[in-house]
Protein backbone atom coordinates (compact mmCIF):
# COMPACT_ATOMS: atom_id res chain seq x y z
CA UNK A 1 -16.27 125.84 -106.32
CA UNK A 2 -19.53 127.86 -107.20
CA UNK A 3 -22.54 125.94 -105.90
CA UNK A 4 -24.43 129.03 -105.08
CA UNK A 5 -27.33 127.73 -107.40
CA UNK A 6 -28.23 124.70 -104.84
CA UNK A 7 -30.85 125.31 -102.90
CA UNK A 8 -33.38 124.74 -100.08
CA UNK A 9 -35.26 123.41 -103.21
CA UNK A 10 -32.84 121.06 -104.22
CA UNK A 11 -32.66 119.38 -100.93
CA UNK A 12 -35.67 117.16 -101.56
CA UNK A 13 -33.28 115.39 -104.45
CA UNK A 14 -30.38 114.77 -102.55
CA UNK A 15 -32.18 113.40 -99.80
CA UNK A 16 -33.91 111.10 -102.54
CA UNK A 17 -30.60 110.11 -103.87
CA UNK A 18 -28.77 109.66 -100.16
CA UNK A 19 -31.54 107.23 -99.55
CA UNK A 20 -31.88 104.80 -102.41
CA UNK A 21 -28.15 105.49 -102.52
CA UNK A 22 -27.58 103.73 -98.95
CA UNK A 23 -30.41 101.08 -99.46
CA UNK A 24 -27.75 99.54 -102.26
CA UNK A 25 -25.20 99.85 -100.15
CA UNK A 26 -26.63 98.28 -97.14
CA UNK A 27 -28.03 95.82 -99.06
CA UNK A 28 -24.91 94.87 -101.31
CA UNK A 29 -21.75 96.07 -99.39
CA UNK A 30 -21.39 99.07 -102.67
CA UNK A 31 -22.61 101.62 -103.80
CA UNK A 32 -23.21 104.56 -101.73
CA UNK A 33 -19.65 106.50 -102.14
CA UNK A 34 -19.75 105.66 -105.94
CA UNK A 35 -23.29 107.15 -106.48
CA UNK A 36 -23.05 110.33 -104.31
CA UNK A 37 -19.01 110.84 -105.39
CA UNK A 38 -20.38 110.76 -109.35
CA UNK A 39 -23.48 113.43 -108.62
CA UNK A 40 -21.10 115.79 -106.66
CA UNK A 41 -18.55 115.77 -109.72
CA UNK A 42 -21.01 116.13 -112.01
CA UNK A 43 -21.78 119.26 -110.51
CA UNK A 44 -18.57 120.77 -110.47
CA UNK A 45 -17.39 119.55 -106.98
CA UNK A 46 -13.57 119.18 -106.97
CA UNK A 47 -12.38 115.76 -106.30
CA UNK A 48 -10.95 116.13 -102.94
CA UNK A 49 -13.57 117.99 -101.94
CA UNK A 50 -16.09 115.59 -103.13
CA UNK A 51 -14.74 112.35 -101.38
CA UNK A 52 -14.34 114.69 -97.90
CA UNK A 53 -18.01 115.79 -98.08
CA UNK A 54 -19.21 112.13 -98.92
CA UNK A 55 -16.83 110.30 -96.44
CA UNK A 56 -18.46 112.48 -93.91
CA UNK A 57 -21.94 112.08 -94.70
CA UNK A 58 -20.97 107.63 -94.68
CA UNK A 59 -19.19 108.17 -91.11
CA UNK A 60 -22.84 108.75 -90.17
CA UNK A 61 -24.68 106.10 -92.69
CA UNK A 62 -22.21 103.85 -91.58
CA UNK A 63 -22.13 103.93 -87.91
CA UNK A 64 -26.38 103.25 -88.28
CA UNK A 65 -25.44 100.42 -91.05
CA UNK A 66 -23.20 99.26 -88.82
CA UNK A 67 -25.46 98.98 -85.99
CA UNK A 68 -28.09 97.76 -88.30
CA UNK A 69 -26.05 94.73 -89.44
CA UNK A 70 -24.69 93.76 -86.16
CA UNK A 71 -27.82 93.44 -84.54
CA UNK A 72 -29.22 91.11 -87.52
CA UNK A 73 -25.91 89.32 -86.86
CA UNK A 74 -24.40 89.51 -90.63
CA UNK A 75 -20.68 90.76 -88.73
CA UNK A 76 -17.76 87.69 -89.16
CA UNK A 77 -16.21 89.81 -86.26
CA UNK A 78 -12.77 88.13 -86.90
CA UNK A 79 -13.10 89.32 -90.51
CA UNK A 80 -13.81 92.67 -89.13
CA UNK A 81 -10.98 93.30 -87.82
CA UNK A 82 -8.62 91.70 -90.77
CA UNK A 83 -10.16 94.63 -92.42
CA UNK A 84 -10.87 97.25 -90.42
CA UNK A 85 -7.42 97.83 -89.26
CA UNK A 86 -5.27 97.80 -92.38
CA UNK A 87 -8.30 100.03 -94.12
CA UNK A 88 -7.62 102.59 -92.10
CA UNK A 89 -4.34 102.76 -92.17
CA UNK A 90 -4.80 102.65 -96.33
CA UNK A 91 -7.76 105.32 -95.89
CA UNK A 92 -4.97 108.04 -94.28
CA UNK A 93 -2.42 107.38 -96.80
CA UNK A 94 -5.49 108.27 -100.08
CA UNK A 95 -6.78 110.90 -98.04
CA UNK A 96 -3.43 112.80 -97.57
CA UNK A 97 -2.51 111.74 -101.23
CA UNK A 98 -5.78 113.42 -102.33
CA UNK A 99 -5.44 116.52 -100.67
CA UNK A 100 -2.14 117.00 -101.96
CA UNK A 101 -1.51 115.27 -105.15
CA UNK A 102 -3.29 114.66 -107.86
CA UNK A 103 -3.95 110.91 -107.37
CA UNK A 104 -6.83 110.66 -110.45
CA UNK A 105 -4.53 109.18 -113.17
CA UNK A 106 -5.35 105.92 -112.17
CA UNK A 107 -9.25 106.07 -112.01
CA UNK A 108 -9.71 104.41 -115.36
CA UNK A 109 -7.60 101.59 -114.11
CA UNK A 110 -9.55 100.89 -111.48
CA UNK A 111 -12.63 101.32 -113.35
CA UNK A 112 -11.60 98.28 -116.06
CA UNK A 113 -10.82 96.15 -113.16
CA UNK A 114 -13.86 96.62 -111.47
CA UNK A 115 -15.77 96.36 -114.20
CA UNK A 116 -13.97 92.70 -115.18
CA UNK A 117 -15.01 91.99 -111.32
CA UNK A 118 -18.45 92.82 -111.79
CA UNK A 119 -19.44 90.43 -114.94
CA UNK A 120 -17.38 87.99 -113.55
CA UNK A 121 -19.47 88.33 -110.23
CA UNK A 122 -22.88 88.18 -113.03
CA UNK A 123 -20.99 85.20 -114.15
CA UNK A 124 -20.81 82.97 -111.17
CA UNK A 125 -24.48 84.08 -109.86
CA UNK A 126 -26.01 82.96 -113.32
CA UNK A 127 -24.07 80.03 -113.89
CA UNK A 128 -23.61 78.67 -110.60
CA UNK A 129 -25.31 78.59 -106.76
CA UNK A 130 -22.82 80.43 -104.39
CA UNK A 131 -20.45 78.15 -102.77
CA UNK A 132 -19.28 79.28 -99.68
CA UNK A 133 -15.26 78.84 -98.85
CA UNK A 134 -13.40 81.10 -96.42
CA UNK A 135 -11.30 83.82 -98.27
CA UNK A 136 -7.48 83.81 -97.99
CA UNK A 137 -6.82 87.15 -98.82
CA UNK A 138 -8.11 89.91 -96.26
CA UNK A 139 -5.46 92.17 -95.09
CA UNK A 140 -4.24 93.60 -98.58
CA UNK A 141 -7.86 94.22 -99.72
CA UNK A 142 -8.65 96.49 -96.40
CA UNK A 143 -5.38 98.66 -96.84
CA UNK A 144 -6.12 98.74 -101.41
CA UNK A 145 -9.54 99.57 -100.17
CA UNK A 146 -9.35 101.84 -97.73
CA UNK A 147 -6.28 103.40 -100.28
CA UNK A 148 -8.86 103.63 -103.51
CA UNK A 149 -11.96 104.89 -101.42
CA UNK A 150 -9.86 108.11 -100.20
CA UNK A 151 -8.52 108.82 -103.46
CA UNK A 152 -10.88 108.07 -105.85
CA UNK A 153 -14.19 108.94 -103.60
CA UNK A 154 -15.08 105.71 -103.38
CA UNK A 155 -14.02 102.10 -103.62
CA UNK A 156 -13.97 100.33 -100.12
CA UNK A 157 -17.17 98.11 -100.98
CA UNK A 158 -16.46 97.55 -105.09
CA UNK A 159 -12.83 96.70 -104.08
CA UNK A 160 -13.61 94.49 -100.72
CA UNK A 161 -16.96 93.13 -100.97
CA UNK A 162 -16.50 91.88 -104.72
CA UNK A 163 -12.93 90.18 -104.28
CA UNK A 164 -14.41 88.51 -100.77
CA UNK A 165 -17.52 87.04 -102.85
CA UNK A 166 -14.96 86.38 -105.77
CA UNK A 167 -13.13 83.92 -103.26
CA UNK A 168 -16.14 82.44 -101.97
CA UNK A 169 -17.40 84.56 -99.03
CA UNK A 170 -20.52 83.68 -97.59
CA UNK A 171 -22.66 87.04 -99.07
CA UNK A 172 -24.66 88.01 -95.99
CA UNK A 173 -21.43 88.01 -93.62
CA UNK A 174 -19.44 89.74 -96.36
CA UNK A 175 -21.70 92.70 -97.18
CA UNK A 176 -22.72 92.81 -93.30
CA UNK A 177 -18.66 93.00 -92.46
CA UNK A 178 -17.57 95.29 -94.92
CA UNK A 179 -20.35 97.79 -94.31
CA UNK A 180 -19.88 97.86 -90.21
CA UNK A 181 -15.40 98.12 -90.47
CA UNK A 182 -16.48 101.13 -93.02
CA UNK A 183 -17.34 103.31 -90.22
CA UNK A 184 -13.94 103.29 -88.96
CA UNK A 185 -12.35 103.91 -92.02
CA UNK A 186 -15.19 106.64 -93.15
CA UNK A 187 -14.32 108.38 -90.17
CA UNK A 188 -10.47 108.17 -90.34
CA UNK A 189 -10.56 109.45 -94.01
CA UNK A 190 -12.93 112.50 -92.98
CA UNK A 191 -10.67 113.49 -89.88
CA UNK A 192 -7.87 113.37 -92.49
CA UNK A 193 -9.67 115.54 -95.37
CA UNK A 194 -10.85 118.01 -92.94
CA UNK A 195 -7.38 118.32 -91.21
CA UNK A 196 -6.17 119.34 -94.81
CA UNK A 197 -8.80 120.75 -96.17
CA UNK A 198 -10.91 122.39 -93.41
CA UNK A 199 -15.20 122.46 -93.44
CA UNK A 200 -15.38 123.93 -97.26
CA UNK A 201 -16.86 120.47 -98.21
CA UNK A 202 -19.86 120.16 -96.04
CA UNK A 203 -22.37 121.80 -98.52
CA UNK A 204 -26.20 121.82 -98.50
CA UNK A 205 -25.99 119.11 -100.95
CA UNK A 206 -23.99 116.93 -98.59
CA UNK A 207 -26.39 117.75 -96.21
CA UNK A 208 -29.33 116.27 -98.39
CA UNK A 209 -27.09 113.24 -98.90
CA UNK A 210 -26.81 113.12 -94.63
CA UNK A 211 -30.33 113.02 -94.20
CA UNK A 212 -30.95 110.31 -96.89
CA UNK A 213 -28.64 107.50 -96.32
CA UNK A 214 -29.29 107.99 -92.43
CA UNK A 215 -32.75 107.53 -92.87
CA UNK A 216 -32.35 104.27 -94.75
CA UNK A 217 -29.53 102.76 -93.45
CA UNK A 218 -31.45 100.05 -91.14
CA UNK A 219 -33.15 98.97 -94.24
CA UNK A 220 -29.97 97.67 -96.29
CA UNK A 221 -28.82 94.96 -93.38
CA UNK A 222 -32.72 93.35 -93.57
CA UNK A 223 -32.72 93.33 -97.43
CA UNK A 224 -28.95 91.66 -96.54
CA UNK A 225 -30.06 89.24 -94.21
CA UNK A 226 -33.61 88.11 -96.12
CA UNK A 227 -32.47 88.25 -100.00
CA UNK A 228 -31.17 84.96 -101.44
CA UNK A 229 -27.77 84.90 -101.61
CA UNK A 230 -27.33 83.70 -105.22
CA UNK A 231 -29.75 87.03 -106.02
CA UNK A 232 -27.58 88.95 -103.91
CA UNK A 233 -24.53 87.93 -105.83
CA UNK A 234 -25.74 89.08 -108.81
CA UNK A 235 -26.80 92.22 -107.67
CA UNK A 236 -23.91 93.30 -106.88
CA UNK A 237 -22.32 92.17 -110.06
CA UNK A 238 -24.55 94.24 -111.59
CA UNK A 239 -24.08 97.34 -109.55
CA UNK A 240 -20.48 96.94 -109.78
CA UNK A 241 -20.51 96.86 -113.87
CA UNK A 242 -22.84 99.48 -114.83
CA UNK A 243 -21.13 102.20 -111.66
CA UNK A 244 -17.99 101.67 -113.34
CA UNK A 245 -18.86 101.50 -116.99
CA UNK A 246 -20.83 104.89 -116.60
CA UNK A 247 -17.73 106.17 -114.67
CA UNK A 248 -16.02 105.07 -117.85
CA UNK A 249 -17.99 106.27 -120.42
CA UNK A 250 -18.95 109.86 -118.24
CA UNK A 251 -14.44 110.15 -118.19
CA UNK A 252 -14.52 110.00 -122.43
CA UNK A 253 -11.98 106.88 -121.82
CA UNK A 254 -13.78 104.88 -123.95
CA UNK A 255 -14.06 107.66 -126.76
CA UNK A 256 -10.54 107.73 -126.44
CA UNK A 257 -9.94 104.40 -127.18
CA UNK A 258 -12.80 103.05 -130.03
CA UNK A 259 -12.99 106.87 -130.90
């Protein structure tokens, strides 16, 4: 892994990117792991490596996010812990996977389905006002969450936020839940990657990415708390559908298929 090249210089844009990076994902529940996982890969970063350096740089946006949303009062604190605890148990299992197996295979898998999530999400914000219902199924989303975020980099909010506003979540509570049980499963995953991997991850370019997402992270749960809820469904429909159709397109799945 030669990233001799980044610089002091180059801090500047991954501080830029950390920080619009973790406005989205305070704001929408998404985002954050997706956007920094894709620029580290893009330059070169292996995958493991990639997911331990951005799971650590969340257990810090997170714990401030966290903080952030519980003090605006957007935590369903019995939801919390419906996903918190089976998240982390899925986060260990991807993390170890990761580290030892190659557990990319599936990727473009995950990418179609989120991408059918995400325009149905568009769907029901353009067609139709939110209506709130309580969600039936929590448990399996933390542990295929907390699974997909370890192994592919990134995945707890696409995966758990969408399929909670897909049954009907309330999208202040969701995004404000998801976002505060991350920490715990953030930090679970990095204790894992760096038990297997050791500090090799932590780069200056992780470091940008630290300084970034901490500083905004108490902006995402006010933008969560004050944006209209049909706008925020949307949103995130849209953040989920063009994330994974780049992902797509940036794998040459597509090209393999229509090409």
């Amino acid at each position: 892994m030669d990233l001799s090249w980044i610089n002091v210089e180059h801090l500047a844009l991954f501080i830029a990117v950390g920080f619009v990076a973790q406005v989205i994902d305070g704001a929408l529940g998404m985002a954050f792991g997706v956007i920094s996982n894709t620029l580290l890969l893009s330059l070169g970063v292996p995958p493991a490596a990639a997911s331990a350096g951005v799971h650590a740089v969340e257990t810090a946006t997170t714990a401030v996010s966290g903080i952030s949303h519980t003090i605006h009062r957007n935590v369903d604190w019995k939801m919390f812990f419906r996903l918190m605890i089976p998240g982390v148990v899925g986060g260990v299992i991807g993390a170890y996977l990761l580290s030892n197996v190659d557990a990319t295979q599936v990727k473009p898998f995950i990418l179609f389905y989120l991408t059918l999530i995400g325009l149905n999400l568009l769907y029901r914000g353009w067609r139709f006002p939110p209506q709130e219902r309580q969600p039936k199924v929590i448990e399996p989303l933390g542990l295929i969450g907390g699974f997909l975020d370890a192994a592919g980099g990134g995945g707890w909010g696409p995966i758990v936020t969408s399929n909670l506003l897909v049954q009907g979540a309330s999208p202040r509570k969701t995004i404000g839940t998801v976002n505060t049980a991350e920490f715990f499963l953030t930090l679970t995953i990095s204790i894992t990657f760096l038990s297997q991997l050791g500090w090799e991850a932590l780069t200056l370019a992780t470091t940008g990415l630290l300084i970034g997402g901490v500083a905004a992270a108490p902006f995402g749960a006010i933008l969560a708390k004050r944006v209209n809820p049909k706008l925020l469904l949307m949103f995130v429909g849209a953040i989920l559908t063009l994330t994974s159709v780049y992902n797509l397109v940036n794998s040459g799945i597509l090209a393999k298929l229509f090409g």
